[in-house]
N, C-alpha and C. Protein backbone atom coordinates (compact mmCIF):
# COMPACT_ATOMS: atom_id res chain seq x y z
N UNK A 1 17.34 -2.97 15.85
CA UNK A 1 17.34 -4.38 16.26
C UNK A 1 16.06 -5.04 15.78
N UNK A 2 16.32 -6.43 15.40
CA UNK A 2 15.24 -7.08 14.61
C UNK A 2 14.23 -7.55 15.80
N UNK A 3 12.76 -7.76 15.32
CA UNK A 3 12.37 -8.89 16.17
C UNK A 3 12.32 -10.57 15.20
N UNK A 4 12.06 -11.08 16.61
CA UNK A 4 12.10 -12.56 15.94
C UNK A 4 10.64 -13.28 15.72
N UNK A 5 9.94 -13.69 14.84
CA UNK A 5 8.11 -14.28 15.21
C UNK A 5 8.57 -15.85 14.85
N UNK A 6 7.66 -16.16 15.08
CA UNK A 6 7.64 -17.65 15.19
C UNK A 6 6.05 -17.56 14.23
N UNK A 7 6.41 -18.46 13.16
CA UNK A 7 4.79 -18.61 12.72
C UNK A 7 4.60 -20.60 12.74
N UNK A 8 4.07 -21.22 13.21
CA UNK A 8 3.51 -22.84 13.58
C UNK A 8 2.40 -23.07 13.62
N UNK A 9 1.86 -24.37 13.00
CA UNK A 9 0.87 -25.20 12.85
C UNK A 9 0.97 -26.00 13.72
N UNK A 10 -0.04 -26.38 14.52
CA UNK A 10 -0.19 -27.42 15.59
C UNK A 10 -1.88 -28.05 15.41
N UNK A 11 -1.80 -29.46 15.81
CA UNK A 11 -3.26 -29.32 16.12
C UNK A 11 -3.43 -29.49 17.38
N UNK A 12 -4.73 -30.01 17.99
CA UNK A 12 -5.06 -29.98 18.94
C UNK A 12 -4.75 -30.46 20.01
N UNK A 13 -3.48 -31.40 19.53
CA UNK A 13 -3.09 -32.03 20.68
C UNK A 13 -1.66 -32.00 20.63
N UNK A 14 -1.05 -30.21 19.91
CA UNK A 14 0.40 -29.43 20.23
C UNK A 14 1.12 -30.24 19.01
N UNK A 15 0.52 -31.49 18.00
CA UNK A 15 1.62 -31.89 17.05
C UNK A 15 2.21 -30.86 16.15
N UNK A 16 2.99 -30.59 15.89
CA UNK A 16 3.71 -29.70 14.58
C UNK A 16 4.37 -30.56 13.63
N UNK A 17 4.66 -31.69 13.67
CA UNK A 17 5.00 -32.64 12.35
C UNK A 17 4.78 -32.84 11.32
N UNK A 18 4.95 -33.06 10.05
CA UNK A 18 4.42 -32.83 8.83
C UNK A 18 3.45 -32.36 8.44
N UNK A 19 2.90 -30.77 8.40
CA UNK A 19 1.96 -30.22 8.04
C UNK A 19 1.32 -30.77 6.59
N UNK A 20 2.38 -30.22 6.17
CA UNK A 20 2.07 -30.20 4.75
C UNK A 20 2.16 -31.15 3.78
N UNK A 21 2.23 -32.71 3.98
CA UNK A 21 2.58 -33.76 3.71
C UNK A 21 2.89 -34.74 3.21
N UNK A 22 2.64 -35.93 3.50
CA UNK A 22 3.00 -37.56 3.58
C UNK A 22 4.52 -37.61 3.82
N UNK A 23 5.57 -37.02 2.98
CA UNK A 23 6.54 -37.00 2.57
C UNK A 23 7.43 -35.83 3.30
N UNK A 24 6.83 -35.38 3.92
CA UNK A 24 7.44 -33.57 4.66
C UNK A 24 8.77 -34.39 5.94
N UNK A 25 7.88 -35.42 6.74
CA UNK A 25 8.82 -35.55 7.65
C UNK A 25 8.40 -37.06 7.92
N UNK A 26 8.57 -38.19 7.70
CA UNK A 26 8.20 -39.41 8.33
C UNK A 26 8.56 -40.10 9.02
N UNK A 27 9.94 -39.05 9.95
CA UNK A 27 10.60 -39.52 11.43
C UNK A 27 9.57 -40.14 12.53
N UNK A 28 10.30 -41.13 12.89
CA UNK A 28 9.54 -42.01 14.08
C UNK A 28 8.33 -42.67 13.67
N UNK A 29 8.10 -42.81 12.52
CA UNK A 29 7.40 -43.57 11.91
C UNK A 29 5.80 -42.89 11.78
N UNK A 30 6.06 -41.69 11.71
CA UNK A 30 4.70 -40.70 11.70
C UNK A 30 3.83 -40.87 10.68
N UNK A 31 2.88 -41.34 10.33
CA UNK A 31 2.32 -41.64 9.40
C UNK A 31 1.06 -40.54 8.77
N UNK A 32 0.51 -39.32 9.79
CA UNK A 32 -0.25 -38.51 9.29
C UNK A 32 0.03 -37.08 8.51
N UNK A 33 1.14 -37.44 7.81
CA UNK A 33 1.93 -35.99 6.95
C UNK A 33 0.64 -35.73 6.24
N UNK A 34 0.72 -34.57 5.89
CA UNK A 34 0.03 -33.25 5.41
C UNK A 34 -1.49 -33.48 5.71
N UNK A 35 -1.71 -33.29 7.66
CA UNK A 35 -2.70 -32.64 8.41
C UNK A 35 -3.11 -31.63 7.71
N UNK A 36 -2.63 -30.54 7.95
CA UNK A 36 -3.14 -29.40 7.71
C UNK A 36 -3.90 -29.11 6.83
N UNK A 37 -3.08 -29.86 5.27
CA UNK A 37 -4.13 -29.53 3.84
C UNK A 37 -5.34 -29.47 3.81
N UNK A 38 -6.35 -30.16 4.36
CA UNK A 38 -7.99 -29.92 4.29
C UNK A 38 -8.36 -28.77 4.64
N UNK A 39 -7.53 -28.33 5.17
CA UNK A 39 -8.09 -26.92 5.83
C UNK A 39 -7.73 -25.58 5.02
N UNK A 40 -7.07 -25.89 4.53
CA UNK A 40 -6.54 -24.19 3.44
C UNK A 40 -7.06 -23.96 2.78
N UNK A 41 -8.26 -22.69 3.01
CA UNK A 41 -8.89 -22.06 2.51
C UNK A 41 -8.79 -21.15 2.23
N UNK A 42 -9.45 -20.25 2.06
CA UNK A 42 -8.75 -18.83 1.21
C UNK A 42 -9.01 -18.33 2.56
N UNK A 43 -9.62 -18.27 3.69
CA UNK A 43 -9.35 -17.77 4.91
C UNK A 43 -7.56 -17.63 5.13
N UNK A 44 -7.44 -18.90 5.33
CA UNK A 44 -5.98 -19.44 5.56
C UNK A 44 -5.07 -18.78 4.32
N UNK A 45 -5.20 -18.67 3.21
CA UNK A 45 -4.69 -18.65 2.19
C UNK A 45 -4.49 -16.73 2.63
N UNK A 46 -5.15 -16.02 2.46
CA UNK A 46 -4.93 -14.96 2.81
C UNK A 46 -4.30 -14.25 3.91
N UNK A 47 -4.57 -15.41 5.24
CA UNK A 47 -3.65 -15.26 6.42
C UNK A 47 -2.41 -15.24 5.98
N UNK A 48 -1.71 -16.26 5.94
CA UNK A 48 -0.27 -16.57 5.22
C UNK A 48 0.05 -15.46 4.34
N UNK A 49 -0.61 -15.04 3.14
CA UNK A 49 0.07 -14.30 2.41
C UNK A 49 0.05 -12.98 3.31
N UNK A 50 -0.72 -12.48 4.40
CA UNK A 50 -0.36 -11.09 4.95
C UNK A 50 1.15 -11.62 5.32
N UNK A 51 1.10 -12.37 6.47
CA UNK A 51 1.80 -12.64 7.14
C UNK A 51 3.42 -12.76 6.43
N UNK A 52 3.84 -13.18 5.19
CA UNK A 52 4.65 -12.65 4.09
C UNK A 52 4.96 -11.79 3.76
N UNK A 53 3.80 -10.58 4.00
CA UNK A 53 4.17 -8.88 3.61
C UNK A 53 5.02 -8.64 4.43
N UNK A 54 5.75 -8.91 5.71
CA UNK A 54 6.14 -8.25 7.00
C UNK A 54 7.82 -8.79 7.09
N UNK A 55 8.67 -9.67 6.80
CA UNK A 55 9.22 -10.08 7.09
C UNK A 55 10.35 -8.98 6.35
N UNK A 56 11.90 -8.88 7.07
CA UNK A 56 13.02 -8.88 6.63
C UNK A 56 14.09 -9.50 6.24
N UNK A 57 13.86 -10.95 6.96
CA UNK A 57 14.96 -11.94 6.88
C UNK A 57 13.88 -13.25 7.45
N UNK A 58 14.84 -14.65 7.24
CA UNK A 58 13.79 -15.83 7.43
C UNK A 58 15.25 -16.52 8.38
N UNK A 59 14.63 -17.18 9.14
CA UNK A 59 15.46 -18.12 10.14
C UNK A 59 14.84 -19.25 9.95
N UNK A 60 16.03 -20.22 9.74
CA UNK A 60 15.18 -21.59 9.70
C UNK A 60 16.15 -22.66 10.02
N UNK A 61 15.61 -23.95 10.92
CA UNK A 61 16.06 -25.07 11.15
C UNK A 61 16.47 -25.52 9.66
N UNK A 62 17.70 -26.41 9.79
CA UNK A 62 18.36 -27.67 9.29
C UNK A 62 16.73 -28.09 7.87
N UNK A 63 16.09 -29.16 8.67
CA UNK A 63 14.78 -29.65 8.31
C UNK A 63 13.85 -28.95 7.37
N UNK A 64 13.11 -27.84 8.14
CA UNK A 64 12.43 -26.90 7.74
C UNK A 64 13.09 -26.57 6.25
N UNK A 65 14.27 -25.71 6.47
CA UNK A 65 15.32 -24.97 5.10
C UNK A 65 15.30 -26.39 4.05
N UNK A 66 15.49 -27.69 4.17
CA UNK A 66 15.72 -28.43 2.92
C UNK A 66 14.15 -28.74 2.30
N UNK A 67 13.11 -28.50 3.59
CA UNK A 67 12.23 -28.97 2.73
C UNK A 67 11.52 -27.39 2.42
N UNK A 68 12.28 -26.36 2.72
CA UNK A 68 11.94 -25.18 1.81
C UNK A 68 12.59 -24.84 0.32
N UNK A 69 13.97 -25.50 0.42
CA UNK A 69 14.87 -25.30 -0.61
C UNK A 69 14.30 -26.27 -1.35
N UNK A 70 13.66 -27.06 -1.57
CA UNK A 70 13.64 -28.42 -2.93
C UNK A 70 11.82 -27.61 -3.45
N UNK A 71 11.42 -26.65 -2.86
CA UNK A 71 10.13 -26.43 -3.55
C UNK A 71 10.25 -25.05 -3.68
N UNK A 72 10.28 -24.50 -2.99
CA UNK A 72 10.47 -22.49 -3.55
C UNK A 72 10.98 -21.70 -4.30
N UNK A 73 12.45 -22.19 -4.76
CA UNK A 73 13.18 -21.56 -5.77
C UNK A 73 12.55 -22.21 -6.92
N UNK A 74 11.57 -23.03 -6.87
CA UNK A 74 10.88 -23.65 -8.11
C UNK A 74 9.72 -22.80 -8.63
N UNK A 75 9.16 -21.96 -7.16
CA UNK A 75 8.07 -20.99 -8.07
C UNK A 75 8.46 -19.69 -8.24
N UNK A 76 8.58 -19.48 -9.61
CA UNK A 76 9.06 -18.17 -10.24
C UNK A 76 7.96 -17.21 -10.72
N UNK A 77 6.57 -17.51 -10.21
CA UNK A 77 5.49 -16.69 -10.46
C UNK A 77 6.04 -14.97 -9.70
N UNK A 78 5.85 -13.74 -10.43
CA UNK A 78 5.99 -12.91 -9.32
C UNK A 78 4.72 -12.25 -9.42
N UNK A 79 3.74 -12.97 -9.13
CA UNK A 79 2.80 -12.88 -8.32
C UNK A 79 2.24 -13.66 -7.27
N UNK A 80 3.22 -14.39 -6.83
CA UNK A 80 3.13 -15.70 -5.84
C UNK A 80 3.94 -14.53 -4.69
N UNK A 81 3.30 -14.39 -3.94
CA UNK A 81 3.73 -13.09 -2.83
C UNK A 81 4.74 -13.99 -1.64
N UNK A 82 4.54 -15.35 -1.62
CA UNK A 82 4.81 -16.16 -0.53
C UNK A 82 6.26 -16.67 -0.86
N UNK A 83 6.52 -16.63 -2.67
CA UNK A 83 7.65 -17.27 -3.01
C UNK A 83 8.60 -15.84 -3.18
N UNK A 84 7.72 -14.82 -3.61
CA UNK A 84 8.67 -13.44 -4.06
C UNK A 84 9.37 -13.44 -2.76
N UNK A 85 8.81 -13.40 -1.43
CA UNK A 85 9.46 -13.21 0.07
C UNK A 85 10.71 -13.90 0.13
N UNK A 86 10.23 -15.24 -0.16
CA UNK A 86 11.27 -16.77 0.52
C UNK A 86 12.28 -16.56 -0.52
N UNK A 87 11.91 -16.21 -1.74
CA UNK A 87 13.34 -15.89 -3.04
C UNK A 87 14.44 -14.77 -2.94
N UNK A 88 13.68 -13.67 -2.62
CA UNK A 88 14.49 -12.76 -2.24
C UNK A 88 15.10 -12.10 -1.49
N UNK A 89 14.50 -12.72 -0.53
CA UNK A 89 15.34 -11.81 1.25
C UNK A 89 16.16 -12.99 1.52
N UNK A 90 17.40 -12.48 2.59
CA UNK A 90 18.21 -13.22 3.39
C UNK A 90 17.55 -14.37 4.27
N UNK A 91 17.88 -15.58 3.74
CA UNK A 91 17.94 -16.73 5.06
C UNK A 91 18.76 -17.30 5.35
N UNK A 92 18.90 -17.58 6.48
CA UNK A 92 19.72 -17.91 7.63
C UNK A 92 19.17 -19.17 8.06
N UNK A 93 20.32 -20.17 7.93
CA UNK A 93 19.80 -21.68 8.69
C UNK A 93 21.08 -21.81 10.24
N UNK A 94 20.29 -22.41 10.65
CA UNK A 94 20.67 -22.85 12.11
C UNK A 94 21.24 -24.14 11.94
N UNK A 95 22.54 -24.77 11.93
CA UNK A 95 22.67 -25.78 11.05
C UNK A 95 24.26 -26.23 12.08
N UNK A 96 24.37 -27.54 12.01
CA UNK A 96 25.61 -28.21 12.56
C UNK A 96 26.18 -29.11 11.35
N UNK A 97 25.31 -29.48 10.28
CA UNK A 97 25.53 -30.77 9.64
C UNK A 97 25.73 -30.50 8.07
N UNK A 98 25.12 -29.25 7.36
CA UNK A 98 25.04 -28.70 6.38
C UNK A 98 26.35 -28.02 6.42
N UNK A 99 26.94 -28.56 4.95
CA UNK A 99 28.49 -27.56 4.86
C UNK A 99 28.34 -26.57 3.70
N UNK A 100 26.93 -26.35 2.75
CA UNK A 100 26.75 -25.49 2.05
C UNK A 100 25.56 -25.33 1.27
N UNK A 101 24.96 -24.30 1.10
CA UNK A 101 23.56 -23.77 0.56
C UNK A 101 23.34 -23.77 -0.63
N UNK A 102 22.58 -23.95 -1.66
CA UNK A 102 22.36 -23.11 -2.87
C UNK A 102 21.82 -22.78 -3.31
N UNK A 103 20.18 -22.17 -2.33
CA UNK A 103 19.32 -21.44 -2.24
C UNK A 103 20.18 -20.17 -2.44
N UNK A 104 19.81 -19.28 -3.30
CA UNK A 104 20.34 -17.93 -3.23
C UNK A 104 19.77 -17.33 -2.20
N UNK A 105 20.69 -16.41 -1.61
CA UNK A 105 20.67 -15.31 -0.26
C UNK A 105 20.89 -16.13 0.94
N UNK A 106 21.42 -17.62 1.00
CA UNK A 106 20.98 -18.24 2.29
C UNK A 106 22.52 -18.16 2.84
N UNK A 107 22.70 -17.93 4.00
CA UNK A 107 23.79 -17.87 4.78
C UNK A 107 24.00 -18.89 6.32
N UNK A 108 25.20 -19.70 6.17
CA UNK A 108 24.85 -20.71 7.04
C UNK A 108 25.09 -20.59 8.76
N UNK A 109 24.38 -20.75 9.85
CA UNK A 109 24.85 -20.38 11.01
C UNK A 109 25.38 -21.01 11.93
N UNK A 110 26.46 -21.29 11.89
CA UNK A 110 27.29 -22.84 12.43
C UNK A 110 28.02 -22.99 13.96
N UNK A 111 27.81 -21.31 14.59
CA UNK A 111 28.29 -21.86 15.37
C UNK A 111 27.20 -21.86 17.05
N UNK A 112 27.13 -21.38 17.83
CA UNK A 112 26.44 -21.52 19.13
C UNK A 112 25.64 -21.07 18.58
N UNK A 113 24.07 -21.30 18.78
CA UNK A 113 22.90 -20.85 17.70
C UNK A 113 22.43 -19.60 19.15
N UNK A 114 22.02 -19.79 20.21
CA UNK A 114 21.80 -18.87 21.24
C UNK A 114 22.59 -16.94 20.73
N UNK A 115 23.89 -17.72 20.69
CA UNK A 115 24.85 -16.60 20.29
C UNK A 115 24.39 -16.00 18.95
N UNK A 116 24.76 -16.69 17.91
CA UNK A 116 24.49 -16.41 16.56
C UNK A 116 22.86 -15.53 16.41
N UNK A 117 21.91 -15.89 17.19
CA UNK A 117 20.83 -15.45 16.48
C UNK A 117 20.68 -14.61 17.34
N UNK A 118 20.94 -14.31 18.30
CA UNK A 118 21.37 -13.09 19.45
C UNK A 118 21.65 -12.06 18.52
N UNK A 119 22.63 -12.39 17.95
CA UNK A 119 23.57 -11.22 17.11
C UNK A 119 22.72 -11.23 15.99
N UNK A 120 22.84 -12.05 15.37
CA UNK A 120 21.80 -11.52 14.16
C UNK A 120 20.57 -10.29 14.21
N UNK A 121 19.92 -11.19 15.32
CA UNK A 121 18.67 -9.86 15.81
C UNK A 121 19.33 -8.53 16.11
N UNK A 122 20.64 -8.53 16.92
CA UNK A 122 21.21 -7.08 16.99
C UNK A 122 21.68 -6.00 15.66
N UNK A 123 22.23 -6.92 14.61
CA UNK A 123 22.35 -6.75 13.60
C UNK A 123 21.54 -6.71 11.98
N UNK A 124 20.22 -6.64 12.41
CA UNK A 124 19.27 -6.55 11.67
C UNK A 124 18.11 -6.01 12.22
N UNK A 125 17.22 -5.54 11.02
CA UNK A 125 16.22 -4.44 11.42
C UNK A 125 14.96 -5.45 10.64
N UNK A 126 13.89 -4.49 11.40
CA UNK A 126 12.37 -5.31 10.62
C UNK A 126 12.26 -6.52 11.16
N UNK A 127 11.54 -7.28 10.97
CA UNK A 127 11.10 -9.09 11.25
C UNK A 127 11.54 -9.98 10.54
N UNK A 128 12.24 -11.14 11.87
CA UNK A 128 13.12 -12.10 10.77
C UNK A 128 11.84 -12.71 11.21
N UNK A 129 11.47 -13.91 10.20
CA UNK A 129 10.83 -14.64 10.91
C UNK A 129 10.90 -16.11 10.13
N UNK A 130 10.47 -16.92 11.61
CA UNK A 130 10.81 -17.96 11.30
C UNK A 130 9.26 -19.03 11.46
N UNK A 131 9.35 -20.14 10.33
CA UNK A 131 8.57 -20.86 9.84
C UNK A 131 8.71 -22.45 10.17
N UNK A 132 7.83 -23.26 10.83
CA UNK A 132 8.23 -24.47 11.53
C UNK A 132 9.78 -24.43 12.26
N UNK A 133 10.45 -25.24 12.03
CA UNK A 133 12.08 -25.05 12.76
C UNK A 133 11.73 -25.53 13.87
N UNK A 134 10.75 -26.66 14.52
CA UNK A 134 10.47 -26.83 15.65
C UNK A 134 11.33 -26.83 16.76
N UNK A 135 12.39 -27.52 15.98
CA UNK A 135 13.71 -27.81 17.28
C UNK A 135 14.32 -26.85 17.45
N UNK A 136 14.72 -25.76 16.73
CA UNK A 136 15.11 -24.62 16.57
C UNK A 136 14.44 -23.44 17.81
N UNK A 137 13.49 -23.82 17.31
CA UNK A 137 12.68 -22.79 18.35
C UNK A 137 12.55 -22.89 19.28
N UNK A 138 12.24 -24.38 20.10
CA UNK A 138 12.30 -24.52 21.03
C UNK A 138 13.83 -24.16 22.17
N UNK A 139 14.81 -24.23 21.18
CA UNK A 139 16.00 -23.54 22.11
C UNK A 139 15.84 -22.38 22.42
N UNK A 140 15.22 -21.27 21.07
CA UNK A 140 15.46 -19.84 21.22
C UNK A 140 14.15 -19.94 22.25
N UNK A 141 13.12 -20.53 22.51
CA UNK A 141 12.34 -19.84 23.40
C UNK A 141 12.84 -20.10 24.72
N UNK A 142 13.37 -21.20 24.69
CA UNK A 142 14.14 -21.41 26.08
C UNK A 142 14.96 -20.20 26.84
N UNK A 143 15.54 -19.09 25.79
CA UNK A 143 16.41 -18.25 26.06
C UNK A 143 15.76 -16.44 25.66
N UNK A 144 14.41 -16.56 25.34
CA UNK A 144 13.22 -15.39 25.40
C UNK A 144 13.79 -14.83 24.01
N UNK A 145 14.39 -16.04 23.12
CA UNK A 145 14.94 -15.00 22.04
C UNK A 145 13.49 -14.72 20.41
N UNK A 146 12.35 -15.75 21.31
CA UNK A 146 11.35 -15.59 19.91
C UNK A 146 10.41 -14.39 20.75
N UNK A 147 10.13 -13.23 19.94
CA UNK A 147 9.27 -11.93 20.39
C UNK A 147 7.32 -11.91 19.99
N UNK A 148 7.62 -13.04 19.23
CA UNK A 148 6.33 -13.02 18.70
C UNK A 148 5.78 -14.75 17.95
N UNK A 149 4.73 -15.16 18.53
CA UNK A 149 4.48 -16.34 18.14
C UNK A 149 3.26 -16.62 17.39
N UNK A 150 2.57 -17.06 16.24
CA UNK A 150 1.45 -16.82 15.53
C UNK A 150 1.48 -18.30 15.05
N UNK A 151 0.51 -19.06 16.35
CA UNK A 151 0.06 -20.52 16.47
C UNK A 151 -0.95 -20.45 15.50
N UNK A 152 -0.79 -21.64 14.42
CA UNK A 152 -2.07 -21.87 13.71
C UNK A 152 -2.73 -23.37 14.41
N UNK A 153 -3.59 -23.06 15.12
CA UNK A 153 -4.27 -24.57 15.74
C UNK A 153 -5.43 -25.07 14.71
N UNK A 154 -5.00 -26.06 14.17
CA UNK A 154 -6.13 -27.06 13.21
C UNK A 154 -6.83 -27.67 13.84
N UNK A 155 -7.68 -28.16 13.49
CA UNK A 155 -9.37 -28.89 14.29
C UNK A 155 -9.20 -30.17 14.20
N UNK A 156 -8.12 -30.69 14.92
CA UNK A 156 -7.83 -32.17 14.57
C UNK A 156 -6.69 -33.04 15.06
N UNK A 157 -7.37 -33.92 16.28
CA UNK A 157 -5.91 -34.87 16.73
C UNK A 157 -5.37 -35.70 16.13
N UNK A 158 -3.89 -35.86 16.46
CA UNK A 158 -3.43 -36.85 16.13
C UNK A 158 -2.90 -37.85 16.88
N UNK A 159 -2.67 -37.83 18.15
CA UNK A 159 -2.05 -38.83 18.91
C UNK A 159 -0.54 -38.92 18.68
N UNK A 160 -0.47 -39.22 17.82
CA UNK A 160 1.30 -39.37 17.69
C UNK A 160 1.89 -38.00 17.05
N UNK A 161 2.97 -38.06 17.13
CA UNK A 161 3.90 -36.72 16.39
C UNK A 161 4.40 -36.07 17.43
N UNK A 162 5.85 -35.14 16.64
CA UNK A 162 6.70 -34.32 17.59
C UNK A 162 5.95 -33.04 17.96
N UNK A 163 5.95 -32.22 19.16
CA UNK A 163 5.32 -31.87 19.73
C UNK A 163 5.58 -30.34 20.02
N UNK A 164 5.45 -29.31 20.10
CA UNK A 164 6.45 -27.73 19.65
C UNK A 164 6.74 -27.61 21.14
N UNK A 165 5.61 -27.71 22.32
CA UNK A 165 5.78 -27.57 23.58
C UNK A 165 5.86 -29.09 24.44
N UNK A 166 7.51 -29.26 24.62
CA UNK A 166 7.23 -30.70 25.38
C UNK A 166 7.48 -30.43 26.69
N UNK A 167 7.80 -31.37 27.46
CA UNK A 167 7.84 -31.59 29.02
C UNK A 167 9.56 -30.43 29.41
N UNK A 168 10.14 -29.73 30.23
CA UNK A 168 11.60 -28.98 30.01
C UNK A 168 11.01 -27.79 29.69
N UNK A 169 9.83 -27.55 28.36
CA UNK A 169 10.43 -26.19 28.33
C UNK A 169 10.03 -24.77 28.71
N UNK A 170 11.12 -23.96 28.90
CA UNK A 170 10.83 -22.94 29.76
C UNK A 170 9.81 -22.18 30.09
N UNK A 171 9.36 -22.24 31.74
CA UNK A 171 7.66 -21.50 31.56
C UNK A 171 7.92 -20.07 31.09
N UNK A 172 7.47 -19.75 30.12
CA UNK A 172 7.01 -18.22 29.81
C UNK A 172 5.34 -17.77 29.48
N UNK A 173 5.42 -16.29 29.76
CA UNK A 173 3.95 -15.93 29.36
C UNK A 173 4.14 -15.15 28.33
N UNK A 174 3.10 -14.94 27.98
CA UNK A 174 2.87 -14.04 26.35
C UNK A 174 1.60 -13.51 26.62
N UNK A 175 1.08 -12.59 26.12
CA UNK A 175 0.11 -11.95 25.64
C UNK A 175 -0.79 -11.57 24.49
N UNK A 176 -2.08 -12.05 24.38
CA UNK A 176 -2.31 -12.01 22.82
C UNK A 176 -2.71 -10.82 22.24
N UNK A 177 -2.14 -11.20 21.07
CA UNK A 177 -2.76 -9.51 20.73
C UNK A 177 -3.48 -9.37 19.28
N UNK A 178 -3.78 -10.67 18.71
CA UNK A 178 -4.40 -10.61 17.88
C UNK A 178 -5.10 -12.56 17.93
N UNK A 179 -6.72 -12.26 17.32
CA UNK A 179 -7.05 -13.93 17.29
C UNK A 179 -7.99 -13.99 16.38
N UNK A 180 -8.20 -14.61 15.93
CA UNK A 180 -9.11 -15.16 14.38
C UNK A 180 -9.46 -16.85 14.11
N UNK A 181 -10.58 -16.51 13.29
CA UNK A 181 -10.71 -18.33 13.45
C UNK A 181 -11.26 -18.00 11.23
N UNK A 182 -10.64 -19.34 11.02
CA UNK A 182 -11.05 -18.87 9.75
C UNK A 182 -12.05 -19.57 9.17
N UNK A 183 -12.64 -19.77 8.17
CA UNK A 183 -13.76 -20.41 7.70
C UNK A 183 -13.52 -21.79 7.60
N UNK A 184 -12.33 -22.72 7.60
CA UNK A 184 -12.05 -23.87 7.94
C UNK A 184 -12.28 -23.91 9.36
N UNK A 185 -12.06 -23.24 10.48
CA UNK A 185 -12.15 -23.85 12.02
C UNK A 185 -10.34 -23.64 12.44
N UNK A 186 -9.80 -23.14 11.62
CA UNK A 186 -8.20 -22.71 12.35
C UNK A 186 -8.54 -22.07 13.19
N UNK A 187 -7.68 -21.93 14.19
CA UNK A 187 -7.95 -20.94 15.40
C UNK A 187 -6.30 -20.17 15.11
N UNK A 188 -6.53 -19.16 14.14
CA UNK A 188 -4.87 -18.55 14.65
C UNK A 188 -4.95 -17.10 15.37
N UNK A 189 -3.65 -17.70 16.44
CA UNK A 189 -3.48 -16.48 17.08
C UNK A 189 -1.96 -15.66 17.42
N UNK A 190 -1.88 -14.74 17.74
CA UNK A 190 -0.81 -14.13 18.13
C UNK A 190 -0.51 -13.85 19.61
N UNK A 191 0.62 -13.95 19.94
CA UNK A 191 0.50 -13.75 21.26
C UNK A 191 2.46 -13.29 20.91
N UNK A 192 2.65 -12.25 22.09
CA UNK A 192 4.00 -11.30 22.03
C UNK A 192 4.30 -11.65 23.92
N UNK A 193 5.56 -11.59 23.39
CA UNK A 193 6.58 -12.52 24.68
C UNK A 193 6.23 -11.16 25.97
N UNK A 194 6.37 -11.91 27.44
CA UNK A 194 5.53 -11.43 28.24
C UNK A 194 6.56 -11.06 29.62
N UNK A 195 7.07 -12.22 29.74
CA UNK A 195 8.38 -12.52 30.33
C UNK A 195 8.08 -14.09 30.97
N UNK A 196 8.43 -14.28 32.63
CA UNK A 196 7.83 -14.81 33.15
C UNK A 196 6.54 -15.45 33.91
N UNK A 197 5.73 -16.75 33.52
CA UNK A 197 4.42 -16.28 34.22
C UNK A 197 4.24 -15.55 35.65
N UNK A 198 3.01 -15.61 35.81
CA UNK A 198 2.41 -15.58 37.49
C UNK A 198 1.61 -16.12 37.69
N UNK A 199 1.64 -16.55 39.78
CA UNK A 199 0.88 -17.84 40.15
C UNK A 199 -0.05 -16.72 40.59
N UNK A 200 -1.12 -17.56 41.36
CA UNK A 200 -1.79 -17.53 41.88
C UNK A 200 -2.74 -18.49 42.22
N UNK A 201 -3.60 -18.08 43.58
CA UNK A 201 -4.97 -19.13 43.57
C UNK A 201 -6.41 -19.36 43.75
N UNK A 202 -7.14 -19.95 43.24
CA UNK A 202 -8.63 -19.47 43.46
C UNK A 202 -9.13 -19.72 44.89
C-alpha cells in the first residue's frame, strides 16, 4: 500500500496561490503570482530535486495537472531529475470537468475522489505524491487520506489569496520529523499524520 505526501508552498500568512507566477492562477483577482521565485536558491533547488527521487506515482488536482501539462512534457533534458519524474511515472488527476489527457501516463479519476484515491493508495506501492492540488487536498485531509505533508513556508505576506488551511477543516495532528531553513529564509518542514489532536491546559 502506497503512502500519500503532500508537498506546498505557503507564505506566512497560509497563501498557496500562484507560486510560481503572474499567470499560474489569477482567480479572484489575485494579483501576487509567482511569490515564491525570489527565493529559489540552490538551497531550495536541491530540496525539490531530493524530494523527486522518492515518488511512485503523482496525484494531482484539475488546476495544478494543466498548469503541469503545458510546461513539463516540454523539458526533455534527461538530466532535469524533476522533469525525468513528472514524464515518466503514472499521474492521476482528480477531475469532474476534464474528459481527456495527453500528458503521457496520465489516467483520469472521475468518480468519488475519497473512494478513488482510497483505492489507488491500496493499489499501489512507494509514494504517490502530490504537488499544490490545494482543493484536492484539502478533501483528502479531511478524510486522514494525506500521510505526509512537506510545507514550504516563504518569508513573505500577502494578504490576499486562497488559503491551504481555511476555517471547516478537519482538526488533525502530525508530527515533525524533519525541518530545515534554507539560505533564502524557507522554513521547510515535514510533519507525518498523527491522528487526532489533544487538549489541554496551562
Amino acid at each position: 500500500m502506497a503512502t500519500l505526501s503532500l508537498t506546498q508552498f505557503l507564505t506566512l500568512d497560509g497563501v498557496h496561490q500562484a507560486p510560481g507566477g503572474p499567470e499560474e492562477d489569477p482567480s479572484g483577482g489575485f494579483v501576487h503570482g509567482g511569490w515564491s521565485v525570489p527565493y529559489g536558491d540552490e538551497d531550495f533547488g536541491r530540496y525539490m530535486q531530493d524530494v523527486f527521487t522518492r515518488p511512485t506515482a503523482f496525484l494531482l488536482g484539475r488546476r495544478t495537472y494543466e498548469i503541469f501539462a503545458g510546461y513539463w512534457p516540454k523539458q526533455t533534458d534527461p538530466a532535469n531529475p524533476i522533469a525525468t519524474k513528472l514524464n515518466a511515472l503514472p499521474k492521476y488527476v482528480a477531475t469532474t470537468t476534464l474528459d481527456s489527457a495527453d500528458w503521457a501516463g496520465t489516467t483520469l479519476l472521475r468518480g468519488d475522489v475519497v473512494e478513488e484515491v482510497t483505492a489507488l493508495k491500496e493499489r499501489t506501492d512507494g509514494e504517490i505524491q502530490m504537488h499544490g492540488s490545494a482543493g484536492l487536498a484539502r478533501t483528502l485531509l479531511d478524510h486522514d487520506l494525506i500521510d505526509t505533508l512537506r510545507l514550504l513556508v516563504f518569508p513573505v505576506i500577502l494578504g490576499t489569496g486562497g488559503r491551504l488551511f481555511g476555517d471547516g477543516v478537519r482538526p488533525t495532528a502530525f508530527r515533525q520529523t524533519d525541518g530545515r531553513i534554507t539560505g533564502s529564509g524557507v522554513a521547510v518542514n515535514t510533519y507525518e499524520l498523527a491522528g487526532r489532536p489533544t487538549y489541554g491546559s496551562y
